[in-house]
C-alpha atoms as a PDB file:
ATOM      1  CA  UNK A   1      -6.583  16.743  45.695  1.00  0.00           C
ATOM      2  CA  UNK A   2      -7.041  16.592  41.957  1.00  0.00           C
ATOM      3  CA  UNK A   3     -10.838  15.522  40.814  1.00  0.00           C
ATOM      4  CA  UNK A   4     -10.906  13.954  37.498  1.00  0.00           C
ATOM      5  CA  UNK A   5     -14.165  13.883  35.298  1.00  0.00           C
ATOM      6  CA  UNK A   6     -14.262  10.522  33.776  1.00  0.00           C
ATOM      7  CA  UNK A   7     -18.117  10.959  32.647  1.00  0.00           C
ATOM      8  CA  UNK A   8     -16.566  12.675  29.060  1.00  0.00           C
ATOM      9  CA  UNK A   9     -18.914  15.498  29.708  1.00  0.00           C
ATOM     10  CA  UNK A  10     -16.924  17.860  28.157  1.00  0.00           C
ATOM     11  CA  UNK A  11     -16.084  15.759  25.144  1.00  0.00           C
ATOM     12  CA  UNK A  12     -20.231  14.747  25.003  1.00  0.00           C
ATOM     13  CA  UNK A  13     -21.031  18.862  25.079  1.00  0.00           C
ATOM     14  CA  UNK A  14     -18.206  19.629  22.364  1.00  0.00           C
ATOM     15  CA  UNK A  15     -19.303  16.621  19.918  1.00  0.00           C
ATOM     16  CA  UNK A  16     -22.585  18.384  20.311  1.00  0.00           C
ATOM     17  CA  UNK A  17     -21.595  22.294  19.544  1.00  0.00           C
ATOM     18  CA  UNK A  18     -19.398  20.260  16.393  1.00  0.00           C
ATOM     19  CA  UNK A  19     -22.636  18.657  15.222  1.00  0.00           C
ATOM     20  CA  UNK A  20     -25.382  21.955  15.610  1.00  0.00           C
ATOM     21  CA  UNK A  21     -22.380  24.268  14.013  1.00  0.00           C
ATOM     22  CA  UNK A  22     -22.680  21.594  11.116  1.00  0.00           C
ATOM     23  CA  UNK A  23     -26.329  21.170  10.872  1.00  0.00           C
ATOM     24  CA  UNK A  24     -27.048  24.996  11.496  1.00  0.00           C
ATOM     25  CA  UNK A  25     -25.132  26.973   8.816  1.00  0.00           C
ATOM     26  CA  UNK A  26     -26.064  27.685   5.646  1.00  0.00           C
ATOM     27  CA  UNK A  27     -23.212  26.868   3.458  1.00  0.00           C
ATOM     28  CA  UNK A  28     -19.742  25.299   3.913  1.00  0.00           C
ATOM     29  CA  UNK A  29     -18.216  28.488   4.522  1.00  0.00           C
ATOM     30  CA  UNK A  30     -19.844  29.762   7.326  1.00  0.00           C
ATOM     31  CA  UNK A  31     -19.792  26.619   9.394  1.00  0.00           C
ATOM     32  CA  UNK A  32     -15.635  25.936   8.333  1.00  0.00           C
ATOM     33  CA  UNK A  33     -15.779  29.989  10.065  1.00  0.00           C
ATOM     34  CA  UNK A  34     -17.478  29.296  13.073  1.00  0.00           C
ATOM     35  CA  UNK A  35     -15.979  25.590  13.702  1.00  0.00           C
ATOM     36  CA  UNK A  36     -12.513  27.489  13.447  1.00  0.00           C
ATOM     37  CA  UNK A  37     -13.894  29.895  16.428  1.00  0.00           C
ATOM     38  CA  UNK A  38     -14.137  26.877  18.869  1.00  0.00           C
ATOM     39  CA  UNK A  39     -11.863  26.351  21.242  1.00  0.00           C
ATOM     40  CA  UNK A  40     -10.157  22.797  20.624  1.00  0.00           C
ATOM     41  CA  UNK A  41      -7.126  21.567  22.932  1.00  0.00           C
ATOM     42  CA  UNK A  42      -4.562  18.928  21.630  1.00  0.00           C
ATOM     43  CA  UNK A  43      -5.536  15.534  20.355  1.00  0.00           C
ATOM     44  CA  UNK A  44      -9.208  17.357  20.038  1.00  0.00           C
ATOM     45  CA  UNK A  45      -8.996  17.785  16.428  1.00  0.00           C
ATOM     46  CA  UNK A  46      -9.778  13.811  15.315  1.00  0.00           C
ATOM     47  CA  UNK A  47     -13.128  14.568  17.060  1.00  0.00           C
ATOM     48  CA  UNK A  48     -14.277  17.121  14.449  1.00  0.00           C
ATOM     49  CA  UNK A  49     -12.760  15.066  11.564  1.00  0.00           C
ATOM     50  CA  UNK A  50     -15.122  12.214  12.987  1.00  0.00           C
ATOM     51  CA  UNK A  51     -18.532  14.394  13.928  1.00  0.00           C
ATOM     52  CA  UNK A  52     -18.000  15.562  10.033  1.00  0.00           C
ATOM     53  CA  UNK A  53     -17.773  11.893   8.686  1.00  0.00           C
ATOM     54  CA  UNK A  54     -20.316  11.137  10.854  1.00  0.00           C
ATOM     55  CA  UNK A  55     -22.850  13.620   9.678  1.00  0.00           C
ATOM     56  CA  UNK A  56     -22.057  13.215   6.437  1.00  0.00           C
ATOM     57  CA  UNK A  57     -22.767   9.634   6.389  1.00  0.00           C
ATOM     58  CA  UNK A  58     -26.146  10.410   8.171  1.00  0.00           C
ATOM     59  CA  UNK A  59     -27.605  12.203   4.916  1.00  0.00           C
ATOM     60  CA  UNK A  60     -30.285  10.121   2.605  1.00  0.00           C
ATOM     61  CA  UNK A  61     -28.113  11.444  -0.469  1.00  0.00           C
ATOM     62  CA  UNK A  62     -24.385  12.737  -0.444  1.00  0.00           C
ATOM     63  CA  UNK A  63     -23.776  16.403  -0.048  1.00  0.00           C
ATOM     64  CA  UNK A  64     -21.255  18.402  -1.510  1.00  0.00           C
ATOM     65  CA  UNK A  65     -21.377  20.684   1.233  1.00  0.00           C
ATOM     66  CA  UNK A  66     -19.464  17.819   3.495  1.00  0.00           C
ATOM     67  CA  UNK A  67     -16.486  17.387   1.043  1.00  0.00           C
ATOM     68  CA  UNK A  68     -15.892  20.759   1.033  1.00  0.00           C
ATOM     69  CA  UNK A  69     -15.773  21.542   4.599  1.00  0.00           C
ATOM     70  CA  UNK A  70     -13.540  18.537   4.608  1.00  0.00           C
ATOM     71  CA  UNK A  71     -11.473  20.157   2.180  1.00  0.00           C
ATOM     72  CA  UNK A  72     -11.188  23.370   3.602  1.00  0.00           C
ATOM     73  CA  UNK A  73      -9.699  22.051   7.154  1.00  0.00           C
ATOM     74  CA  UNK A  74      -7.379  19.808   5.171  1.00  0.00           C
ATOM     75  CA  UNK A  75      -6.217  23.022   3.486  1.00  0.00           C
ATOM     76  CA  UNK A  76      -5.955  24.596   6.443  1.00  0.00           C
ATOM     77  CA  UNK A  77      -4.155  22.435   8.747  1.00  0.00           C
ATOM     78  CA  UNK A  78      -1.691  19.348   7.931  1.00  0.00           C
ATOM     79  CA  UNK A  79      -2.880  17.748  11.412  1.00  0.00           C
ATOM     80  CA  UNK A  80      -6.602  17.751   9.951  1.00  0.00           C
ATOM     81  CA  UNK A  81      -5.319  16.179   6.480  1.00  0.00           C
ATOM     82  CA  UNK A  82      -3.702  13.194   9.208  1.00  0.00           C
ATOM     83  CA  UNK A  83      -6.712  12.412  11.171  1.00  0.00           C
ATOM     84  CA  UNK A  84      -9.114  11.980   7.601  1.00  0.00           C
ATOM     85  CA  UNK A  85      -6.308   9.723   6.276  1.00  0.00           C
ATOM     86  CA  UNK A  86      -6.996   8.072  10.042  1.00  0.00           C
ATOM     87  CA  UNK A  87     -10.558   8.033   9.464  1.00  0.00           C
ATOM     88  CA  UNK A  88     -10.031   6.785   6.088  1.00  0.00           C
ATOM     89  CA  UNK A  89      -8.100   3.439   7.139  1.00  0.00           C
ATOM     90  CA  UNK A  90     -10.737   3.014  10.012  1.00  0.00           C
ATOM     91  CA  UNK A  91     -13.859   3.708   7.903  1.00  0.00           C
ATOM     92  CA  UNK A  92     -12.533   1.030   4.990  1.00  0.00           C
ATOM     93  CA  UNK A  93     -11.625  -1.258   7.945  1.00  0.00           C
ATOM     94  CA  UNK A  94     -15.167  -1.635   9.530  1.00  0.00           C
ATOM     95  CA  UNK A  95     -16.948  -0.856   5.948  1.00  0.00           C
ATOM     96  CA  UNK A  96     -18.623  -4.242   6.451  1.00  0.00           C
ATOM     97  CA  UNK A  97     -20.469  -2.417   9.223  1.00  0.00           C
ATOM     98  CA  UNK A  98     -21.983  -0.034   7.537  1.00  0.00           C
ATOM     99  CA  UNK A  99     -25.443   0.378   5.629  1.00  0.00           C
ATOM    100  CA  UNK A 100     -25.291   0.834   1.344  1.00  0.00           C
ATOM    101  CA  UNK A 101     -26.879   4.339   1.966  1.00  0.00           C
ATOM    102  CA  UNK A 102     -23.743   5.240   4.742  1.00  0.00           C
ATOM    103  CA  UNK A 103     -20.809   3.357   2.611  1.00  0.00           C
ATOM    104  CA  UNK A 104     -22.199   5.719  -0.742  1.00  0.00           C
ATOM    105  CA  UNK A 105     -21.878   8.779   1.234  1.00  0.00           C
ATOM    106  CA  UNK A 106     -18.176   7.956   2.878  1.00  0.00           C
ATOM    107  CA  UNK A 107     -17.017   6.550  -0.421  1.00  0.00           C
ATOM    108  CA  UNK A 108     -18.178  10.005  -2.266  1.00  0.00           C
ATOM    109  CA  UNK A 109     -16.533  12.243   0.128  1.00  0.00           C
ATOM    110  CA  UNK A 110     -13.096  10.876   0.864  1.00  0.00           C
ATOM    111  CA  UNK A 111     -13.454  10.934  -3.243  1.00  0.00           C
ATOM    112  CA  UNK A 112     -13.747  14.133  -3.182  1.00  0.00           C
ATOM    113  CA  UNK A 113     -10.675  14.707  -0.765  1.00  0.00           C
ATOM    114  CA  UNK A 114      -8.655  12.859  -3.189  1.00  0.00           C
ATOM    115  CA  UNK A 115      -9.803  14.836  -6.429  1.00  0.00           C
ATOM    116  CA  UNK A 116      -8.723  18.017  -5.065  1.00  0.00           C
ATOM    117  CA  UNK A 117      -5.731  16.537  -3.334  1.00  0.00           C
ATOM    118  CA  UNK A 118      -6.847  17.502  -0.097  1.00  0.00           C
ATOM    119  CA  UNK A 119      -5.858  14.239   0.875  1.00  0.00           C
ATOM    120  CA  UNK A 120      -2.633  12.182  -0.202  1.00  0.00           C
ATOM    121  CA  UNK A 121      -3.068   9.203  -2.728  1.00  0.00           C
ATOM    122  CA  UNK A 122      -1.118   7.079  -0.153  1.00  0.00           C
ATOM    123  CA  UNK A 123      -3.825   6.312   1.370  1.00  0.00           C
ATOM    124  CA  UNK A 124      -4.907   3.968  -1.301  1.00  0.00           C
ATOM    125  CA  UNK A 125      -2.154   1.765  -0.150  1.00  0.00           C
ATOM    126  CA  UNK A 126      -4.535   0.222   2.491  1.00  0.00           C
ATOM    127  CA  UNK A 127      -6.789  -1.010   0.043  1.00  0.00           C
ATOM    128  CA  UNK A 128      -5.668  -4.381  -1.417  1.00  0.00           C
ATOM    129  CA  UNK A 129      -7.940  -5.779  -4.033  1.00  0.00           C
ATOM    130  CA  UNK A 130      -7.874  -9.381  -4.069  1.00  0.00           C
ATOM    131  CA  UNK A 131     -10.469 -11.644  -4.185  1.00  0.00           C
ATOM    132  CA  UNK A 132      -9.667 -12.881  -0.353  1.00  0.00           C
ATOM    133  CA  UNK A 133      -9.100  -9.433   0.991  1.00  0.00           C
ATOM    134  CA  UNK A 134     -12.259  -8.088  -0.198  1.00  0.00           C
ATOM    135  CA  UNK A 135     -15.908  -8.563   0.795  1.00  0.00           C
ATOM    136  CA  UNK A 136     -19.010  -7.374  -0.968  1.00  0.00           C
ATOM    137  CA  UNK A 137     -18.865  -3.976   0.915  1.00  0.00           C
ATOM    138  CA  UNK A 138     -15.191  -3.324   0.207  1.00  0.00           C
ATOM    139  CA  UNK A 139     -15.975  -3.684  -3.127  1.00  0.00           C
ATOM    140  CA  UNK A 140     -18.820  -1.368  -3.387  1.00  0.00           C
ATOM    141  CA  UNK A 141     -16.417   0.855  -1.566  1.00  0.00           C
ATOM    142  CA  UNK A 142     -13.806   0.732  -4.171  1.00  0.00           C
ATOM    143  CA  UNK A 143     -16.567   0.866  -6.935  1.00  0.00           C
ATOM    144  CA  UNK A 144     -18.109   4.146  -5.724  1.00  0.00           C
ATOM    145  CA  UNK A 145     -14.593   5.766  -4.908  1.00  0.00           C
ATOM    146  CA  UNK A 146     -13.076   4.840  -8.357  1.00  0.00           C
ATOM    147  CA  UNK A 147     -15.845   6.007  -9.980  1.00  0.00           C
ATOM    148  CA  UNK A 148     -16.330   9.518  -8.074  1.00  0.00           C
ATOM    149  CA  UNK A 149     -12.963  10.012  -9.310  1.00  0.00           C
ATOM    150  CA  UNK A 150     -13.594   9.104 -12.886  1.00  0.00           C
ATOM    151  CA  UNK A 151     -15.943  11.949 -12.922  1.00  0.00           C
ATOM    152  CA  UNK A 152     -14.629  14.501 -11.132  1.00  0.00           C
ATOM    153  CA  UNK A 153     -10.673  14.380 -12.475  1.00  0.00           C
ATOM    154  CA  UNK A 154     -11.728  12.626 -15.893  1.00  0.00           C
ATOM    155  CA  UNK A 155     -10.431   8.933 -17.533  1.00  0.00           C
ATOM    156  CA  UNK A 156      -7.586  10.002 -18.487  1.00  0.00           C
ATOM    157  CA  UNK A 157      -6.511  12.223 -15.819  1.00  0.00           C
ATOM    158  CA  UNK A 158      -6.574   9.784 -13.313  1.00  0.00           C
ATOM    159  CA  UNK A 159      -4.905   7.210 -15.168  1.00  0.00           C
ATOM    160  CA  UNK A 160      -2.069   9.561 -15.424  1.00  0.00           C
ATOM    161  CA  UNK A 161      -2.178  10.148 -11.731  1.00  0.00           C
ATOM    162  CA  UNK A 162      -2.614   6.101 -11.266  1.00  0.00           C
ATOM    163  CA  UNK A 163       0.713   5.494 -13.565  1.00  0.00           C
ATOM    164  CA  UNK A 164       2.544   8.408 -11.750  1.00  0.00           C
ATOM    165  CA  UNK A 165       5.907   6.723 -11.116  1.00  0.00           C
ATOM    166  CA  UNK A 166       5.928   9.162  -7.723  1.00  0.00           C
ATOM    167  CA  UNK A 167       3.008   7.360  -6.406  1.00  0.00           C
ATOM    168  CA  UNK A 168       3.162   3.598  -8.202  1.00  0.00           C
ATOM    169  CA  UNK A 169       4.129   2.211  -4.863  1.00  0.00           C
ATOM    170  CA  UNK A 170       1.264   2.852  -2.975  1.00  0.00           C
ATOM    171  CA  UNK A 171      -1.408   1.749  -5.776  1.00  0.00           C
ATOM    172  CA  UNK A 172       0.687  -1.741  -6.106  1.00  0.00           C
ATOM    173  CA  UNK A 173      -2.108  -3.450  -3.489  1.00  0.00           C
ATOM    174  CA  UNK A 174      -4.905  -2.496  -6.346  1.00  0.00           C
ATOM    175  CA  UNK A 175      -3.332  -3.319  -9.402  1.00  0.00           C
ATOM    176  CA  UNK A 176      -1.418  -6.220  -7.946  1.00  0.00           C
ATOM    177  CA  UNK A 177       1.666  -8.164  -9.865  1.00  0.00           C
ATOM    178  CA  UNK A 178       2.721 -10.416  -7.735  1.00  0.00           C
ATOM    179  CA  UNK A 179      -0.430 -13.482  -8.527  1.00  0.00           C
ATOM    180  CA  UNK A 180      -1.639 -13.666 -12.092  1.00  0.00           C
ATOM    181  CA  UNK A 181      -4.810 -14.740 -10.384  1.00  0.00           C
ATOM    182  CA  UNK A 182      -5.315 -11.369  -8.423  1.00  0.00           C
ATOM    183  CA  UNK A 183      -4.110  -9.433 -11.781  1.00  0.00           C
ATOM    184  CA  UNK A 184      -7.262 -11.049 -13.439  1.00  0.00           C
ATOM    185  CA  UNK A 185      -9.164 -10.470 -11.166  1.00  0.00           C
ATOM    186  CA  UNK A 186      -7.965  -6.225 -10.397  1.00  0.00           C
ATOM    187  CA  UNK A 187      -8.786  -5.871 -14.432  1.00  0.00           C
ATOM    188  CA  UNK A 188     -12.122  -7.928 -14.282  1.00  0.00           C
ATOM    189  CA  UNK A 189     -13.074  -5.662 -11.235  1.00  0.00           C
ATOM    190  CA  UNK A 190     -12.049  -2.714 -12.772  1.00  0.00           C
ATOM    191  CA  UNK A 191     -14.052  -3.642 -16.403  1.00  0.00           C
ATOM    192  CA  UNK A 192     -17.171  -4.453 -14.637  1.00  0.00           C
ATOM    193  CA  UNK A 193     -17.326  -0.872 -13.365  1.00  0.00           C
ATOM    194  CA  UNK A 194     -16.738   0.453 -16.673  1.00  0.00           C
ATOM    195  CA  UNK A 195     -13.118   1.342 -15.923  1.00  0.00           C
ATOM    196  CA  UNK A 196     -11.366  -0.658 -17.641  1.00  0.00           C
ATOM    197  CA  UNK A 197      -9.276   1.720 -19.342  1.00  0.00           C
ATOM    198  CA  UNK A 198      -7.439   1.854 -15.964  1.00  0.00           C
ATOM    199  CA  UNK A 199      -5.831  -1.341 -16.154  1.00  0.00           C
ATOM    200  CA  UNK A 200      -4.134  -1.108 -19.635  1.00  0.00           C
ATOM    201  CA  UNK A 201      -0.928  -1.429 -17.529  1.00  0.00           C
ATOM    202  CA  UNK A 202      -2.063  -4.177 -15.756  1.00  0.00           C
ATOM    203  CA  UNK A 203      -3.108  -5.795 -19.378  1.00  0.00           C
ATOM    204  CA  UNK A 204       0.183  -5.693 -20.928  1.00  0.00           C
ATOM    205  CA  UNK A 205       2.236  -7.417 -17.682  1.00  0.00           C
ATOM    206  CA  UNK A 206      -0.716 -10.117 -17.860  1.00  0.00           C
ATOM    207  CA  UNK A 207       0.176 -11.018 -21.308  1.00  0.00           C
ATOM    208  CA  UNK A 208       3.667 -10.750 -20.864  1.00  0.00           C
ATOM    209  CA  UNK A 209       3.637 -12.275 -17.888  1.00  0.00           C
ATOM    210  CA  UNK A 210       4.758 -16.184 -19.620  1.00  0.00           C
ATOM    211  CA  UNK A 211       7.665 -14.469 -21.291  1.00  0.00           C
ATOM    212  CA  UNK A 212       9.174 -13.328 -18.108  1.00  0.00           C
ATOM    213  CA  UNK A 213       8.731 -15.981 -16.181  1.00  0.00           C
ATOM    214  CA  UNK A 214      10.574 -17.830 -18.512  1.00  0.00           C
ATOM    215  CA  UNK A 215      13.302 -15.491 -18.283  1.00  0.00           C
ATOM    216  CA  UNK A 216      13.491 -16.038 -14.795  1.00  0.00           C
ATOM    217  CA  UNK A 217      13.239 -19.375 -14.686  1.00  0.00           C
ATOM    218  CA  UNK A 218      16.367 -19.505 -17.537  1.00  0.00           C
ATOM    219  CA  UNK A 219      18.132 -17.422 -14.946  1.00  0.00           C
ATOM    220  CA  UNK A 220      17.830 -19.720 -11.860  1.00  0.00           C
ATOM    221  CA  UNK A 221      18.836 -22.609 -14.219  1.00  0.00           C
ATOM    222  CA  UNK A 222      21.830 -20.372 -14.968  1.00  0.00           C
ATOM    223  CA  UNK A 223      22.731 -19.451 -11.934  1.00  0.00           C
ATOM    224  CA  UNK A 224      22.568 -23.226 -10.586  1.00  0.00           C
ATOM    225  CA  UNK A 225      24.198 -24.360 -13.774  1.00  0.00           C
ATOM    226  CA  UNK A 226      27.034 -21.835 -12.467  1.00  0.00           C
ATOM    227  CA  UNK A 227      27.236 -22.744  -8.753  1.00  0.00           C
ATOM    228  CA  UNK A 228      27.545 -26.244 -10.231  1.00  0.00           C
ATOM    229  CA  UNK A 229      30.759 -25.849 -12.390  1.00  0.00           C
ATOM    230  CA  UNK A 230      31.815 -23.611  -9.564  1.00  0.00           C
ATOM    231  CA  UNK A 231      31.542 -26.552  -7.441  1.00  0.00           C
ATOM    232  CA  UNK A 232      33.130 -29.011 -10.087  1.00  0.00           C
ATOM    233  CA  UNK A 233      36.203 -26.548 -10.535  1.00  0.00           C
ATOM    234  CA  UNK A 234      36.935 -26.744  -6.743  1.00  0.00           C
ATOM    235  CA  UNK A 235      36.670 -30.486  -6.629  1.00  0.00           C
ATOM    236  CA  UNK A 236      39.560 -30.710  -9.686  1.00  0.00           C
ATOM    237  CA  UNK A 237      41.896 -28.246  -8.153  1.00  0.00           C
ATOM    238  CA  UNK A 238      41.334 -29.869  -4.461  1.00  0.00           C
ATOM    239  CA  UNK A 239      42.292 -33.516  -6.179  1.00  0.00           C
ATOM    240  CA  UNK A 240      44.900 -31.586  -8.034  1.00  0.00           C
ATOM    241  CA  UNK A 241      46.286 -30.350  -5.031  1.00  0.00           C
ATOM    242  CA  UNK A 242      46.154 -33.376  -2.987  1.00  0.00           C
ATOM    243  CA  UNK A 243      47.944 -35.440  -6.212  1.00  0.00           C
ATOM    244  CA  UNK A 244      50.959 -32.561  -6.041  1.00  0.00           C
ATOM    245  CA  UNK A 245      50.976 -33.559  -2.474  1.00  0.00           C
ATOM    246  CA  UNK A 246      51.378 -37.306  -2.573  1.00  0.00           C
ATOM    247  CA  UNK A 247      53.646 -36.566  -4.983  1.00  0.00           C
ATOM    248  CA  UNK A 248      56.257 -34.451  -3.559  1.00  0.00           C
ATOM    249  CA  UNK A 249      56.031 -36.341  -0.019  1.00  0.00           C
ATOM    250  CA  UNK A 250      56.631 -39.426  -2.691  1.00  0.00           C
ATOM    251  CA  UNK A 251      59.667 -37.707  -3.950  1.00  0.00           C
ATOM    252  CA  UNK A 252      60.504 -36.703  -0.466  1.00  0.00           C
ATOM    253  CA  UNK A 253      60.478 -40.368   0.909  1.00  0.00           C
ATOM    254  CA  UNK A 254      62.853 -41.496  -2.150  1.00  0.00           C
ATOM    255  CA  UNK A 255      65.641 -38.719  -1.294  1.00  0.00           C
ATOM    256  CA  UNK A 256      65.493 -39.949   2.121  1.00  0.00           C
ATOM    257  CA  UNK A 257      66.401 -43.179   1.290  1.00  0.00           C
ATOM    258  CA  UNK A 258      69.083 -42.684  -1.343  1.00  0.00           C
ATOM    259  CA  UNK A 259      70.984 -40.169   1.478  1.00  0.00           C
ATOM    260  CA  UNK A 260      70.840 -43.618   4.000  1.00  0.00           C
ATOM    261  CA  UNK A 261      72.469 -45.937   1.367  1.00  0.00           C
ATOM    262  CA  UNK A 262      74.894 -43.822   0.568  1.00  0.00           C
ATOM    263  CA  UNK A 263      75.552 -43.395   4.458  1.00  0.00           C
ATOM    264  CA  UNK A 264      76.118 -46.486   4.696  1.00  0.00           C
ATOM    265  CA  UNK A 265      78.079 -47.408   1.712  1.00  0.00           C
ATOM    266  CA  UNK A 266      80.853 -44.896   3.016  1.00  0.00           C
ATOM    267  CA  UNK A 267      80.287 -46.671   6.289  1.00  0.00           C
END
């Protein structure tokens, strides 16, 4: 007989040895040493990811000291750099839930995962900044993160890394294309947080934007002006077809009766 501990003792008592390693040391160094030391089985490693978020988000002002213990595990191991891209799509999906003081803190340090690449920019794809896909929380969210980044990789720096044609896919959801409506309001958001230089891009399509879609809308009319003679063509060669028709069984019928007269003439 197998006995099963459902109570999560063990998981209660290793959240707790996470947290006092954290709390305990004396700079981000020492605790990434001794948090390496414990003994984590399979599946285990989201919990430390989590206790380090959690901790983090705890503090009256954002540490450094968090973002780069963060950054050394995701330098370390790829399956650390996976569960902080899962905490990142489950923090920004309950960010509604959490206090200004806790949002500041989670926004600064998944900033600073991104700024030293510790974390992949794909993660941005998540985010989709529309007016009806955003609430006030999201938005301070996006504020804080944009900005962190603005100062730690520079203006133009990360607009280089924004226009990277490697990446442009995943940052489509913040600098949208497909609404002129969102695209106003991605470059209002963006110049209200003094980053507007970000959406230069974004700028140009917006005033282009009449131009093609009156190229597109000259090449449906095309296109439907072409299925239409296409159409038309068929018609005339169907009649014409049906006219050769009549007229051979026409010609047919008269042979026909020329071969009986002269039947019976002989007769």
């Amino acid at each position: 007989m197998q006995i099963k501990d459902e109570t999560e003792t063990n998981l209660v008592n290793l959240r707790r040895t996470i947290y006092l390693t954290i709390m305990s040391s004396v700079d981000f160094e020492e605790a990434g040493h001794k948090l390496l030391k414990i003994k984590l089985e399979p599946g285990q490693e989201m919990e430390l990811c989590i206790m380090l978020l959690e901790c983090c988000s705890q503090e009256r002002t954002y540490l450094r000291y968090y973002g780069l213990l963060g950054q050394r595990f995701c330098m370390i191991n790829k399956v650390y750099q996976e569960n902080f891209e899962k905490c990142f799509v489950q923090q920004y999906s309950m960010i509604h839930r959490l206090e200004t003081n806790k949002l500041r803190n989670v926004a600064k340090f998944f900033a600073h995962l991104l700024g030293t690449d510790a974390l992949p920019w794909h993660v941005l794809s998540y985010i989709r900044l529309t007016e009806e896909d955003t609430t006030s929380s999201s938005r301070i969210f996006i504020k804080i993160l944009f900005q962190e980044l603005s100062e730690h990789l520079g203006i133009r720096l990360l607009n280089e890394r924004l226009n990277d044609s490697t990446v442009q896919d995943s940052f489509e959801s913040i600098f949208p294309k497909d609404n002129p409506k969102n695209t106003r309001f991605s470059i209002n958001f963006f110049t209200s947080i003094g980053l507007g230089g970000l959406t230069e891009n974004l700028r140009e399509y917006l005033k282009n934007m009449p131009r093609l879609i009156m190229q597109q809308q000259k090449q449906v009319s095309d296109s439907e002006s072409d299925d239409e003679s296409g159409s038309s063509d068929s018609s005339d060669s169907g009649t014409a077809s049906s006219e050769s028709e009549s007229n051979t069984s026409s010609f047919d019928e008269s042979d026909g009766d020329t071969d009986r007269r002269r039947k019976r003439r002989r007769k």
